[in-house]
Protein backbone atom coordinates (compact mmCIF):
# COMPACT_ATOMS: atom_id res chain seq x y z
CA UNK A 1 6.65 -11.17 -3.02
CA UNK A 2 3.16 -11.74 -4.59
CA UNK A 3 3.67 -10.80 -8.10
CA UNK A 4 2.19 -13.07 -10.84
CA UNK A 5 5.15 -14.62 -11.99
CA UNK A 6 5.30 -16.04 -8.75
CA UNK A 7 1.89 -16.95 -8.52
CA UNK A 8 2.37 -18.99 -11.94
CA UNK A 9 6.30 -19.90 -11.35
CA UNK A 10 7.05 -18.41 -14.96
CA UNK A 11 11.24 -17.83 -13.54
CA UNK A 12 11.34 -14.71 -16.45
CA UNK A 13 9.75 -12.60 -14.55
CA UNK A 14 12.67 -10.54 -12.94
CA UNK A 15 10.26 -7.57 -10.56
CA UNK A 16 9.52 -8.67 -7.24
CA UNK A 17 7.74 -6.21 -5.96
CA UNK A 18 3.81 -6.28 -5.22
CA UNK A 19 1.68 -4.96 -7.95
CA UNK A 20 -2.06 -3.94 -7.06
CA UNK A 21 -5.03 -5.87 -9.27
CA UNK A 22 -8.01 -4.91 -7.41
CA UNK A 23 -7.24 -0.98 -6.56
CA UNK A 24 -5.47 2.02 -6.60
CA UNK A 25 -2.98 2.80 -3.52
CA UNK A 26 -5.97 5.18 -2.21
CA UNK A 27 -9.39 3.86 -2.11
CA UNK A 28 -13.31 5.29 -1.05
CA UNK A 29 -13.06 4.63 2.96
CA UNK A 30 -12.25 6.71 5.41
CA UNK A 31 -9.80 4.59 7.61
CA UNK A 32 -6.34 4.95 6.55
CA UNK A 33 -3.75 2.25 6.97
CA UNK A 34 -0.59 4.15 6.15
CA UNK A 35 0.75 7.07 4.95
CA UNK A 36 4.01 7.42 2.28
CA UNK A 37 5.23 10.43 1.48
CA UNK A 38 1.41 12.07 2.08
CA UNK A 39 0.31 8.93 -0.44
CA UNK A 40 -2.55 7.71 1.51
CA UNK A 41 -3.19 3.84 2.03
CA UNK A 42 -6.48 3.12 2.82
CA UNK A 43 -7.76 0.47 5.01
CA UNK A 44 -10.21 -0.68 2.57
CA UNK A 45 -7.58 -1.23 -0.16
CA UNK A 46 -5.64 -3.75 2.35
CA UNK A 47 -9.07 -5.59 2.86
CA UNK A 48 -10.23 -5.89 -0.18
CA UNK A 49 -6.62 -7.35 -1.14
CA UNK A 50 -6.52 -9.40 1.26
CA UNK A 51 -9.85 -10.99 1.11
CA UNK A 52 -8.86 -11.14 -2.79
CA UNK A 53 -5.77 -13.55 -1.76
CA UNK A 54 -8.22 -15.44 0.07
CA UNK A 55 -10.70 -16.02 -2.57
CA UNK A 56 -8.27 -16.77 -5.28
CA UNK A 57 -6.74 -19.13 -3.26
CA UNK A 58 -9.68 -21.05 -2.17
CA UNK A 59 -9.51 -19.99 1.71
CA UNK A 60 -12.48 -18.12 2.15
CA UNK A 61 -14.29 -21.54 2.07
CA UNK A 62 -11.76 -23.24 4.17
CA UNK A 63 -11.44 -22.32 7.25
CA UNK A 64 -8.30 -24.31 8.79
CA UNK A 65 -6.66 -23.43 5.62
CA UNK A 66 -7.01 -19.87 6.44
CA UNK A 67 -5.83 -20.43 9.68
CA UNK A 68 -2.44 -22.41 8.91
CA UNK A 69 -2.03 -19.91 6.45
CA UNK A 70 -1.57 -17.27 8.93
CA UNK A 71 -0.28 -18.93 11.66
CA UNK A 72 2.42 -20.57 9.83
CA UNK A 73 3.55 -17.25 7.58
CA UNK A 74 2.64 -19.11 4.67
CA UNK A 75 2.42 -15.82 2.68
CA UNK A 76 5.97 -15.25 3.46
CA UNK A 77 8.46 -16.31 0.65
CA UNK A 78 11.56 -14.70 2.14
CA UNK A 79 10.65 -16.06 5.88
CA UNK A 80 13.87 -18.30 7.31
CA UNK A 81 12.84 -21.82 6.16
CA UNK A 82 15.21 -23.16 8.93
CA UNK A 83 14.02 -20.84 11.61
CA UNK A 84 10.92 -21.40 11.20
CA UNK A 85 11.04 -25.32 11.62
CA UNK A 86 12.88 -24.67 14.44
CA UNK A 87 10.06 -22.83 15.83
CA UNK A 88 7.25 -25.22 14.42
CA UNK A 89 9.72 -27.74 16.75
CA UNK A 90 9.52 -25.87 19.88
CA UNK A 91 6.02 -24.83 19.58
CA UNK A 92 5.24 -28.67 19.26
CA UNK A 93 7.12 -29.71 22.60
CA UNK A 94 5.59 -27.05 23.85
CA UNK A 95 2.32 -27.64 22.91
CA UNK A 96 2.73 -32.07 23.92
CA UNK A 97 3.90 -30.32 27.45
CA UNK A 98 0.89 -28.34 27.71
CA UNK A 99 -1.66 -29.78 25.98
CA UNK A 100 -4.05 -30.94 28.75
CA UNK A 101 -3.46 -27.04 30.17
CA UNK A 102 -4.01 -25.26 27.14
CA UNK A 103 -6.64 -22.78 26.94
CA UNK A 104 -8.39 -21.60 24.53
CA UNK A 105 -8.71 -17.50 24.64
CA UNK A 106 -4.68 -17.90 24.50
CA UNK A 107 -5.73 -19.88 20.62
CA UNK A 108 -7.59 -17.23 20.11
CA UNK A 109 -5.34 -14.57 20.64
CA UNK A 110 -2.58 -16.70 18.78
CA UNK A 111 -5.05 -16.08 15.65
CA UNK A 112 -6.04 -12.58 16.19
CA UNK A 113 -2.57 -11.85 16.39
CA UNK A 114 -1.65 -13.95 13.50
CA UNK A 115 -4.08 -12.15 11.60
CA UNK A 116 -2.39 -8.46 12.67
CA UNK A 117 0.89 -9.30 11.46
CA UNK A 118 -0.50 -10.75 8.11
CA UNK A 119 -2.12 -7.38 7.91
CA UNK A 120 1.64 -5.12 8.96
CA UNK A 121 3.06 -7.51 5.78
CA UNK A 122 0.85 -6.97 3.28
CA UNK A 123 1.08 -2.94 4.37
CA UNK A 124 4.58 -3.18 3.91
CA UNK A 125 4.31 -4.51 0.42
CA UNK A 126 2.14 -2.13 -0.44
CA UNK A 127 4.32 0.55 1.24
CA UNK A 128 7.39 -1.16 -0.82
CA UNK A 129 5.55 -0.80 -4.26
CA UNK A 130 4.49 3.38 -3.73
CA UNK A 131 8.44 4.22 -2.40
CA UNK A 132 9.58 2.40 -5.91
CA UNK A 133 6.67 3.81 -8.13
CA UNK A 134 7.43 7.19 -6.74
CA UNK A 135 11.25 6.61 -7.36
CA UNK A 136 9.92 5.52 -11.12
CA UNK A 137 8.78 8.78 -10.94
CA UNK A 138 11.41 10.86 -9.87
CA UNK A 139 14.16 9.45 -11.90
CA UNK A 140 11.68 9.88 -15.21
CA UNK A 141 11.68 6.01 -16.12
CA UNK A 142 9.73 5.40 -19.26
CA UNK A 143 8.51 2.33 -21.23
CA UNK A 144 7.13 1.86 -24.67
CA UNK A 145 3.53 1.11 -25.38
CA UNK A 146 5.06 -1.48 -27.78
CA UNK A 147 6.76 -3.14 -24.79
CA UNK A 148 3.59 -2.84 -22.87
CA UNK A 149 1.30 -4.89 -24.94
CA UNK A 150 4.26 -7.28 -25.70
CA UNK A 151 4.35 -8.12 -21.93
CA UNK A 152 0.15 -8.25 -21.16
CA UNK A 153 -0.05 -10.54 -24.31
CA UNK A 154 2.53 -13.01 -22.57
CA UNK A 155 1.09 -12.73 -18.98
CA UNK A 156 -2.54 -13.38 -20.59
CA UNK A 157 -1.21 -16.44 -22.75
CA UNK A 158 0.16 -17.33 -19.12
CA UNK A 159 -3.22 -17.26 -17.47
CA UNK A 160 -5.11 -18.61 -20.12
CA UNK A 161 -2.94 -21.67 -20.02
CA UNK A 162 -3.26 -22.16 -16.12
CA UNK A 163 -6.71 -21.02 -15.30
CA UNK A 164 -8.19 -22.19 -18.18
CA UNK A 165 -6.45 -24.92 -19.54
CA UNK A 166 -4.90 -22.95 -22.09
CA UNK A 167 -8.55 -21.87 -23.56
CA UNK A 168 -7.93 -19.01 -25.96
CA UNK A 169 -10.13 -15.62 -25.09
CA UNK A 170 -10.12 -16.32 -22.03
CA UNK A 171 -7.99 -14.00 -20.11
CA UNK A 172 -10.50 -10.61 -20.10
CA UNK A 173 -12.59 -12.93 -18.19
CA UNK A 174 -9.78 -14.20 -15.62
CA UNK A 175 -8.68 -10.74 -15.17
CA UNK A 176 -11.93 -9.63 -14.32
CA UNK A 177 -12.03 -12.40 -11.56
CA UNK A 178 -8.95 -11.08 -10.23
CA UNK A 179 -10.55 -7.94 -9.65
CA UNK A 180 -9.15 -6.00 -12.83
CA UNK A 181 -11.53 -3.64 -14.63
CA UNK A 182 -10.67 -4.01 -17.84
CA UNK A 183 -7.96 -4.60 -20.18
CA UNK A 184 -6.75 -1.26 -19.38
CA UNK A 185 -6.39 -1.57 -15.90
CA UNK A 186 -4.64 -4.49 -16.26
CA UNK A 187 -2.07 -2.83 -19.11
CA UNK A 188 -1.75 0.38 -16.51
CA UNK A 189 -0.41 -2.23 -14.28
CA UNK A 190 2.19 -4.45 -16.63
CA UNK A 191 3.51 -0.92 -17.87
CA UNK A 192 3.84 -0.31 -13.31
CA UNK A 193 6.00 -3.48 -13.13
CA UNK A 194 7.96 -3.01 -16.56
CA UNK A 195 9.23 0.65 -15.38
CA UNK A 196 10.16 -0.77 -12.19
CA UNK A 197 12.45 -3.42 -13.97
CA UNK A 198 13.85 -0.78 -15.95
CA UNK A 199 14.31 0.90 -12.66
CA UNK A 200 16.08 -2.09 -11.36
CA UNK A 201 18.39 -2.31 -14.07
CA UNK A 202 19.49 1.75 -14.46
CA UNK A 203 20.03 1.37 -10.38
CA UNK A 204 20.72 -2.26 -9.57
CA UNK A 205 22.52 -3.85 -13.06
CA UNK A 206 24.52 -6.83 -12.81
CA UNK A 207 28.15 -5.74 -13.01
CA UNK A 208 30.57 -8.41 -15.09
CA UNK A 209 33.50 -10.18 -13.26
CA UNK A 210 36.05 -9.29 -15.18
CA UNK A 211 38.54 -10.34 -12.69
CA UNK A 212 37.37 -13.65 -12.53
CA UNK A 213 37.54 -13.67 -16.64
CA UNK A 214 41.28 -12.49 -16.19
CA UNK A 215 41.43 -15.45 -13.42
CA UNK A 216 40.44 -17.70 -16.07
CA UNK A 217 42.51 -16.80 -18.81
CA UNK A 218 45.80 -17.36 -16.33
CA UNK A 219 44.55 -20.61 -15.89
CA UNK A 220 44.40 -21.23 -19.37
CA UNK A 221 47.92 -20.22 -19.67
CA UNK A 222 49.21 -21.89 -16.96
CA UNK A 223 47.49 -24.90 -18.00
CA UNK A 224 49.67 -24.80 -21.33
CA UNK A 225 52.59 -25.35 -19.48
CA UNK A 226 51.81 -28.69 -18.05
CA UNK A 227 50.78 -32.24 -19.00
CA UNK A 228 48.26 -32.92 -21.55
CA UNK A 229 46.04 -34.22 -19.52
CA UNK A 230 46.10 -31.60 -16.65
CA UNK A 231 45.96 -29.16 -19.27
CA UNK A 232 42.73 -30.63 -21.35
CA UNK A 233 40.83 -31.25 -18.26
CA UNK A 234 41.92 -27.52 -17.17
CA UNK A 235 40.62 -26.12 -20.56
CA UNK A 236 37.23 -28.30 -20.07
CA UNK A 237 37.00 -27.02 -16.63
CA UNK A 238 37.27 -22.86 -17.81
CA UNK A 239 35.04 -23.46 -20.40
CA UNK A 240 32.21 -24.98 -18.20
CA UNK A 241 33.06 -22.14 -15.78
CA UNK A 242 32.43 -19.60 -18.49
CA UNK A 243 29.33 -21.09 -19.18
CA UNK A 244 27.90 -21.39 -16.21
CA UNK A 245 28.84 -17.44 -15.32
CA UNK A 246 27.21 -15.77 -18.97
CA UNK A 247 24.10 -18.50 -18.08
CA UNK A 248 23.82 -17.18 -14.83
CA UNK A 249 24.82 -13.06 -16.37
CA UNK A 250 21.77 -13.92 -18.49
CA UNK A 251 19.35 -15.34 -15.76
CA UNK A 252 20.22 -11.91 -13.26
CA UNK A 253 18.92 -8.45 -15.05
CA UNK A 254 19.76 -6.77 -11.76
CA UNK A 255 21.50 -7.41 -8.64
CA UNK A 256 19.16 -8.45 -6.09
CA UNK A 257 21.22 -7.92 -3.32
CA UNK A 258 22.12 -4.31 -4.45
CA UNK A 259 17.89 -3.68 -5.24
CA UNK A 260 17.03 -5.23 -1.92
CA UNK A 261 19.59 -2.75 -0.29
CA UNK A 262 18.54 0.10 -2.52
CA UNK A 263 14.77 0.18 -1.46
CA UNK A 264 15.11 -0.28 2.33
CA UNK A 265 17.61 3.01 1.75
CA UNK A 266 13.83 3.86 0.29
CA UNK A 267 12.03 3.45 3.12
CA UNK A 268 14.98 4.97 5.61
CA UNK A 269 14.82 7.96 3.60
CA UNK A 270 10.84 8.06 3.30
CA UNK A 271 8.16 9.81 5.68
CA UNK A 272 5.90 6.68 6.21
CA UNK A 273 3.30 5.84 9.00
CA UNK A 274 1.76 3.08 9.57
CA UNK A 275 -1.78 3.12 11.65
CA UNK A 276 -2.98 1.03 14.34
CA UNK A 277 -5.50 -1.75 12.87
CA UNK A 278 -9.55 -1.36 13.15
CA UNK A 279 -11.44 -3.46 15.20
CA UNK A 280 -13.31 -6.89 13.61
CA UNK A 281 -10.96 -7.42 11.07
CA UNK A 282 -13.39 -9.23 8.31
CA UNK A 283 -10.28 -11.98 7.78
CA UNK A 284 -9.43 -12.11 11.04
CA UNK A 285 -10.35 -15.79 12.34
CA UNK A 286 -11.59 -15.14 15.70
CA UNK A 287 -13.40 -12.71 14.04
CA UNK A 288 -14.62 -15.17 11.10
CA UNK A 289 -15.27 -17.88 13.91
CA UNK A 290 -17.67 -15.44 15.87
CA UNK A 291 -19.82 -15.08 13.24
CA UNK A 292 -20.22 -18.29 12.11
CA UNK A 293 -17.64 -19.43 10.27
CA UNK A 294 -17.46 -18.90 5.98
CA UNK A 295 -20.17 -19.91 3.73
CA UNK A 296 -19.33 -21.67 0.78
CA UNK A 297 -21.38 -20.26 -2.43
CA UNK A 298 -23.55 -23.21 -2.80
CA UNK A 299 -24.52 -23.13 0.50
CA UNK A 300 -24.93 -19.56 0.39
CA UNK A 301 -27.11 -19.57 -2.69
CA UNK A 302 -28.97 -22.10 -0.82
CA UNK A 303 -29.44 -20.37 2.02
CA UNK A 304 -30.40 -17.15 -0.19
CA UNK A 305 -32.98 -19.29 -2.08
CA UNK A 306 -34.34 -20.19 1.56
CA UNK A 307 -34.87 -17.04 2.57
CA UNK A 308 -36.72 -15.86 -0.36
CA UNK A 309 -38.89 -19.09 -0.14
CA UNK A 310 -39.66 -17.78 3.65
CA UNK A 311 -40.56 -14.62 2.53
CA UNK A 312 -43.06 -15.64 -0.30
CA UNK A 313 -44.31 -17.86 2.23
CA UNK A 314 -45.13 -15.58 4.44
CA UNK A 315 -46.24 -13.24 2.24
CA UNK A 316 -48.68 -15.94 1.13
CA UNK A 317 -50.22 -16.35 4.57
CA UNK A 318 -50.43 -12.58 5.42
CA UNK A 319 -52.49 -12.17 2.34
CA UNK A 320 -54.46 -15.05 2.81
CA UNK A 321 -55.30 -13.26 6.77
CA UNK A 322 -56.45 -10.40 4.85
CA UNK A 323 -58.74 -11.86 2.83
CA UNK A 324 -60.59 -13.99 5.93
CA UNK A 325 -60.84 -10.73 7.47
CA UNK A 326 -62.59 -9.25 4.93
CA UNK A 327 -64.86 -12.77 4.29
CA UNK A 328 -65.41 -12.83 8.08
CA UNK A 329 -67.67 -9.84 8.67
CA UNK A 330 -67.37 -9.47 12.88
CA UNK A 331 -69.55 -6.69 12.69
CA UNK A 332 -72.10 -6.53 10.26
CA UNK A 333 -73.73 -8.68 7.30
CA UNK A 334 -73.72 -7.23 3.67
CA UNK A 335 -77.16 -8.26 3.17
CA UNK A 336 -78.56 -6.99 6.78
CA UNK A 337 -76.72 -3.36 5.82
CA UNK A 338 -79.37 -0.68 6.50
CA UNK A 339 -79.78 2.28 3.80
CA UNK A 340 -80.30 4.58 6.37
CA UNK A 341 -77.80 3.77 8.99
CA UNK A 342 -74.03 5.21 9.46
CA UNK A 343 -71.07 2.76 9.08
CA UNK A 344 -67.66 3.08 10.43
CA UNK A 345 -64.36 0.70 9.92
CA UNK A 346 -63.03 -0.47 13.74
CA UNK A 347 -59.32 -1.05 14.35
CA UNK A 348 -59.59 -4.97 13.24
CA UNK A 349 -60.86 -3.38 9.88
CA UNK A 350 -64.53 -5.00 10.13
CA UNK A 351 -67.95 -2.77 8.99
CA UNK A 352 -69.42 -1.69 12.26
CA UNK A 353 -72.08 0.37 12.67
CA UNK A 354 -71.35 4.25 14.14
CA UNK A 355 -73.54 4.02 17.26
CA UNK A 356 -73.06 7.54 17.79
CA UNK A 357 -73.99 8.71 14.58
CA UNK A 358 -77.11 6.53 15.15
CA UNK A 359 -77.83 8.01 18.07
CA UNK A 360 -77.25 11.34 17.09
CA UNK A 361 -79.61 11.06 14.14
CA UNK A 362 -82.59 9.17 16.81
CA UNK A 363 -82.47 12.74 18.57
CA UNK A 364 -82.69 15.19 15.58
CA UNK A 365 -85.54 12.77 14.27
């Protein structure tokens, strides 16, 4: 799935499940996504993961890239590699076939929809990671803080060497980027992903063949009873048998297959629902396309710095208006203004004199 090992290819890393950098399973919005065991999933948290991928991967300033991405599953690592070129086949004699009769709200639905079902499989990873933390839980799995720091200092070596080109003091920084908080957050989540290894191996461990070490000794012995030759080449044969089953014992800290059946028994057993998506999905393409397409961050500083050039021009002119207004007297001059008289302001904001008052003050004289 889309832990960091993978991210990085470091093969050590045994847990495969997803692991949360940017939030906790329940967020600050008010849409929910899913529901696990009355663990809420919020809408917001899938979002903001999602438009997380896209930034650390460089999509939200590529916009075909985001597409492909979606359209072709890119995201999925355990997808049929073989199904789906026979698909990518079929969909390309389909589309030579139809090509001059292809229309385009059917595109666009293609990528709405593309976008939905990226959106059901990162809910079911996060779904996934809440049934195992809860089983952490429940069975009272435990790591060391020892362990703990052991493990961050190795994943932060890890990104220090590929984001940064191995710059040391780096990785606060990086993690930040990723959308940790701190160092904390980031240790709450490598102690997450070392109980669920330890939950992997008390449920899942890798049993040893011993039948196929008894099948190997027989050999042996049966290899004593015939021709030198047959019987060194045997003996080579074992041995490089042997070693290839303890180097693979040592490679396997749990049995996938057993782990992979032992959480969908998870989910079988669980009380999970799964809500219908919101409208204008902000990584939805269609959506995306509608308004515009993405804005890289040069161009949007540029634009920003546009805007606020606008707006200090215009402020410029509105407070040069004011002051002609003021110069340009409609009503009366400064140096004609009689002692005696009664001024008023009209709606232009220009000294007029108060003909009423005037008037009034003719009679009562």
């Amino acid at each position: 799935m889309l832990s960091w090992c993978k991210r990085l290819g470091v093969a050590a890393c045994a847990c495969t499940v997803l692991l949360l950098p940017c939030a906790a399973l329940t967020g600050c919005g008010e849409k929910i996504a899913a529901d696990v065991n009355g663990t809420q999933i919020e809408e917001e948290t899938i979002t903001n993961y999602i438009e997380n991928e896209m930034a650390t991967d460089g999509y939200d300033e590529d916009e075909e890239g985001w597409e492909t991405y979606l359209v072709d599953r890119e995201y999925d690592e355990d997808a049929d590699e073989e199904e789906a070129d026979e698909e990518d086949t079929d969909s390309e004699d389909a589309d030579v076939e139809d090509d001059e009769a292809e229309d385009e709200s059917e595109t666009t639905e293609d990528l709405h929809q593309a976008a939905l079902d990226y959106r059901t499989y990162v809910i079911d990873q996060f779904i996934e990671t809440e049934l195992i933390q809860q089983d952490v839980k429940d069975k009272g799995v435990t790591v060391t803080d020892e362990e703990v720091d052991e493990y961050a200092d190795e994943i932060e070596y890890y990104y220090e060497y590929y984001y940064a080109g191995g710059m040391a003091g780096t990785a606060e920084s990086i993690l930040q980027l990723m959308g940790y908080k701190d160092l904390d957050a980031f240790k709450d989540e490598c102690r997450t992903e070392l109980e669920i290894e330890a939950l992997q191996k008390m449920m899942c461990p890798v049993e040893s063949d011993e039948e196929d070490a008894d099948s190997d000794e027989e050999a042996a012995d049966e290899g004593e009873d015939a021709d030198s030759s047959d019987e060194s080449d045997d003996e080579e044969e074992a041995t490089d048998e042997e070693d290839a089953a303890d180097e693979e014992e040592t490679d396997e800290e749990y049995d996938e297959e057993a782990w992979d059946a032992y959480v969908e028994q998870l989910r079988a057993d669980a009380n999970v629902t799964v809500n219908d998506p919101p409208e204008n999905l902000s990584y939805d393409p269609t959506v995306i396309n509608a308004n515009g397409g993405f804005v890289s961050t040069e161009d949007a500083a540029e634009e920003s710095q546009d805007e606020a050039d606008e707006d200090a021009d215009v402020d410029a002119v509105e407070e040069s208006t004011e002051d002609e207004d003021v110069s340009e007297d409609e009503g009366v001059d400064v140096d004609d203004l009689d002692e005696d008289a009664v001024y008023t302001i009209d709606e232009d904001g220009n000294l007029v004199l108060d003909d009423e008052e005037a008037d009034s003050e003719d009679s009562s004289k």
